[in-house]
Protein backbone atom coordinates (compact mmCIF):
# COMPACT_ATOMS: atom_id res chain seq x y z
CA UNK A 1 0.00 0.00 0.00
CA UNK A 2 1.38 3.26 -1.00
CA UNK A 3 -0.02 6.79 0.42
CA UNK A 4 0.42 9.51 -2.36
CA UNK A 5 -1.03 12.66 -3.59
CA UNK A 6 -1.72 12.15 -7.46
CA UNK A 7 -1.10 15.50 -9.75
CA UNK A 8 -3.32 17.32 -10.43
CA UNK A 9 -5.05 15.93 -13.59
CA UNK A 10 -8.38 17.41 -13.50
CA UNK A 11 -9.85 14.06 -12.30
CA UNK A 12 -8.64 14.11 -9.01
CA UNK A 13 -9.28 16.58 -6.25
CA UNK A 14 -5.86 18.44 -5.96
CA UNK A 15 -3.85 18.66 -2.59
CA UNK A 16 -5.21 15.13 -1.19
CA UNK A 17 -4.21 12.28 0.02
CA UNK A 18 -4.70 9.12 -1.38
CA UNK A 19 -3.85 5.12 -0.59
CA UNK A 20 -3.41 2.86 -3.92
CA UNK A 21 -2.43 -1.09 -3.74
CA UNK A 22 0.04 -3.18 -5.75
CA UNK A 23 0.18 -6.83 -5.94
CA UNK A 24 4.21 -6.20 -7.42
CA UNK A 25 5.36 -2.91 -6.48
CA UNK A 26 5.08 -1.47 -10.10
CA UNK A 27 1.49 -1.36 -11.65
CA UNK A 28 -0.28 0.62 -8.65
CA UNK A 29 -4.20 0.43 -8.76
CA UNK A 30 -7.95 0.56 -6.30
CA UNK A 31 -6.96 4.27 -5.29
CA UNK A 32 -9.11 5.30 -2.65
CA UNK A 33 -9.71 8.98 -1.06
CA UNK A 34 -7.94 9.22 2.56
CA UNK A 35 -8.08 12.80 3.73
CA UNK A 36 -8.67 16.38 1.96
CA UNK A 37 -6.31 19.42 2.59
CA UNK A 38 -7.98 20.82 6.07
CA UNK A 39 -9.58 24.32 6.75
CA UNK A 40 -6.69 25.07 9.08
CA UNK A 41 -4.48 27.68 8.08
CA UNK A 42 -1.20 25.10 8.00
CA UNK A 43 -3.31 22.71 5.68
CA UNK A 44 -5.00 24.70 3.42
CA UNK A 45 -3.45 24.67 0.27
CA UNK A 46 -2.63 20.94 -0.13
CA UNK A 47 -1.40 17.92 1.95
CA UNK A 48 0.52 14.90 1.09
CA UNK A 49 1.93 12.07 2.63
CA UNK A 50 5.83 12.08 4.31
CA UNK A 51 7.07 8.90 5.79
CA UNK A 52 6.14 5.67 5.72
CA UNK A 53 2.91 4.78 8.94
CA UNK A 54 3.99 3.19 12.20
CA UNK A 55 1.89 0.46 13.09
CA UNK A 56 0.50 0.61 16.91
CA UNK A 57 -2.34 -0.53 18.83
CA UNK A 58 -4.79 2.12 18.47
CA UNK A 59 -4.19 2.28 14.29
CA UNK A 60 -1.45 3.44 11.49
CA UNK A 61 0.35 6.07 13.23
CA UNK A 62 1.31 9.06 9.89
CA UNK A 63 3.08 11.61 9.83
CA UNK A 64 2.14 14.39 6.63
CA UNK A 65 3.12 17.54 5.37
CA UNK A 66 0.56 20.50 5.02
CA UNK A 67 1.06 23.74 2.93
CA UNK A 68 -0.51 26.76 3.00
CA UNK A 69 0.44 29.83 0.70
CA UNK A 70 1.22 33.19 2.17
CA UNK A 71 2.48 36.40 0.68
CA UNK A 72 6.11 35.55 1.52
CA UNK A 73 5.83 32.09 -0.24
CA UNK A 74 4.64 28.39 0.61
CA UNK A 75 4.91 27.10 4.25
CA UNK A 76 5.05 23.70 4.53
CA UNK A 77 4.56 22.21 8.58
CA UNK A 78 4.19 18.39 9.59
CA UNK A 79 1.13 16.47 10.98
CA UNK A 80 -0.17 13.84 12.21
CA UNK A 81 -3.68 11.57 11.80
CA UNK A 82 -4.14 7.38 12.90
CA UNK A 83 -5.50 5.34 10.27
CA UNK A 84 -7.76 2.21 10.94
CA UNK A 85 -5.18 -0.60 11.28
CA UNK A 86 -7.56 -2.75 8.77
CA UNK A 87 -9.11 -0.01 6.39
CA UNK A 88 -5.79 2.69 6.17
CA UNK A 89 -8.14 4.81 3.60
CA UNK A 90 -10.49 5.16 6.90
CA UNK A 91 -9.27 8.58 9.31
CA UNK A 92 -9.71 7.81 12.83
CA UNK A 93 -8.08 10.83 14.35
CA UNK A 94 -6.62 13.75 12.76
CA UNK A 95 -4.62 16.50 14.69
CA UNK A 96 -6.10 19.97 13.84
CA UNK A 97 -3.23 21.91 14.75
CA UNK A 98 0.53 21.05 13.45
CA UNK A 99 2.81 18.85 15.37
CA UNK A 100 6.27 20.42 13.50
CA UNK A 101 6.33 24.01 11.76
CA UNK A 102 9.29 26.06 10.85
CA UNK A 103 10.56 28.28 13.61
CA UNK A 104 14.53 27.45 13.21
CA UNK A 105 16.81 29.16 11.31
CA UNK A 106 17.08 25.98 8.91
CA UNK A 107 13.77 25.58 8.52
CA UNK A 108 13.05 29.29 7.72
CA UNK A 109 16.47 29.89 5.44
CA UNK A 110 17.45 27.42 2.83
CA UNK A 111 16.83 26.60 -1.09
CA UNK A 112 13.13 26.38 -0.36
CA UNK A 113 12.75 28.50 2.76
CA UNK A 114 9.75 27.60 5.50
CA UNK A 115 9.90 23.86 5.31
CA UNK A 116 9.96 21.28 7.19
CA UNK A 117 9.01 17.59 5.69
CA UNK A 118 8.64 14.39 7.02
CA UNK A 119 11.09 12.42 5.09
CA UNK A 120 11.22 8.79 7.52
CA UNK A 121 10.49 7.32 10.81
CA UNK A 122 12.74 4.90 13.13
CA UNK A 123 10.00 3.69 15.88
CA UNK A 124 11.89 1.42 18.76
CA UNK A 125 8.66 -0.56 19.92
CA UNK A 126 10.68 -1.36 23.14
CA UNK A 127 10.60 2.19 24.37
CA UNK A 128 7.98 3.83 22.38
CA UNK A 129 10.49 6.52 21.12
CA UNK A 130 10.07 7.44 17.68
CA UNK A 131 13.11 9.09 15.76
CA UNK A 132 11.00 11.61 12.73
CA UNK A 133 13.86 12.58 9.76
CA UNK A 134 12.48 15.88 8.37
CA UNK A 135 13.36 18.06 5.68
CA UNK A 136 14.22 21.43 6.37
CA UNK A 137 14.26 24.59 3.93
CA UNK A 138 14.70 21.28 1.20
CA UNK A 139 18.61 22.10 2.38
CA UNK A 140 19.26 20.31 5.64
CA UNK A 141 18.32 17.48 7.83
CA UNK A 142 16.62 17.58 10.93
CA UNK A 143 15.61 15.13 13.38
CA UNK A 144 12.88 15.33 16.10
CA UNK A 145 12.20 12.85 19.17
CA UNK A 146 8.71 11.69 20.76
CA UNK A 147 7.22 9.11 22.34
CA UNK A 148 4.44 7.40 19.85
CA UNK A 149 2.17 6.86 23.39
CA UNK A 150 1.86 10.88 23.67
CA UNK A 151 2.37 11.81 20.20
CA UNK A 152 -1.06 9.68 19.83
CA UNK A 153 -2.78 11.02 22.74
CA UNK A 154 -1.76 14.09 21.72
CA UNK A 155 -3.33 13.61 17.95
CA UNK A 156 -6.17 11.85 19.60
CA UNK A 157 -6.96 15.13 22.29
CA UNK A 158 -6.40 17.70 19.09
CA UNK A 159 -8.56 15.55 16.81
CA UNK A 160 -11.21 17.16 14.52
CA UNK A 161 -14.64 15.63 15.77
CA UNK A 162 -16.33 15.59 12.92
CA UNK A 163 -15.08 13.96 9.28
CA UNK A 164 -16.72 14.88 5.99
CA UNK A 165 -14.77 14.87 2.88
CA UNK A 166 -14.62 18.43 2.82
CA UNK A 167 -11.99 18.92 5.40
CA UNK A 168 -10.70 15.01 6.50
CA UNK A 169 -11.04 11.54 4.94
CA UNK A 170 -14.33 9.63 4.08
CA UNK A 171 -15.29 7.66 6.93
């Protein structure tokens, strides 16, 4: 399974994310609608997916970037949402407010300024720390710690309560 935001085509709603199978890892197919760009200001403009979901007890723990265009340029933060563990195109809980936005120096100054991307994830079940590898200003590297435990209570207590495909996935 593969979480992607298709171009914009004309068929497609643009900005979205989307979850698509394949039986061999090359022809890609049953693409399904997961979640819509949000009405939040760090979300507006598009979304799209970042590093690949953790799996944990309470769902598919994701981590996605959000855009929203302001007069200096693009800003591009980091969120989170849980998946259902058996239906990934189905949105469980979605954070309404960013969990990563630029505020650093090299997040804010680089070759594309105001960015920060998840890029990859190293979760250590053991300890529940996860390890999130983000891009920042698309010229350096950064690396932010949690614990998935309160990273998902955290996404579960900032959750939008109600899903329609306007703002989150179709439930």
């Amino acid at each position: 399974m593969l979480l992607s935001r298709p171009s914009d085509s004309g068929h497609t709603p643009f900005g979205d994310i989307f979850i698509s199978e394949s039986p061999d890892l090359v022809y890609w197919g049953k693409h399904r609608h997961v979640m819509s760009r949000g009405r939040e200001w760090w979300e507006s403009l598009k979304i799209g997916g970042g590093a690949a979901p953790i799996e944990t007890s309470e769902g598919w723990l994701t981590f996605y970037h959000g855009v929203s265009g302001t007069c200096n340029g693009y800003v591009y933060s980091i969120g989170g949402a849980i998946l259902d563990i058996n239906e990934p195109s189905k949105v469980l809980y979605r954070c309404d407010s960013w969990l990563l936005t630029p505020e650093k120096w090299y997040e804010e100054r680089g070759f594309v300024p105001n960015v920060v991307f998840p890029c990859a994830t190293i979760h250590d079940p053991d300890t529940g720390r996860i390890a999130i590898y983000y891009g920042a200003a698309d010229s350096y590297v950064g690396l932010a710690f949690g614990y998935a435990d309160e990273i998902i209570d955290y996404i579960k207590d900032h959750s939008k309560t109600t899903f329609d495909d306007t703002d989150v996935g179709r439930r």
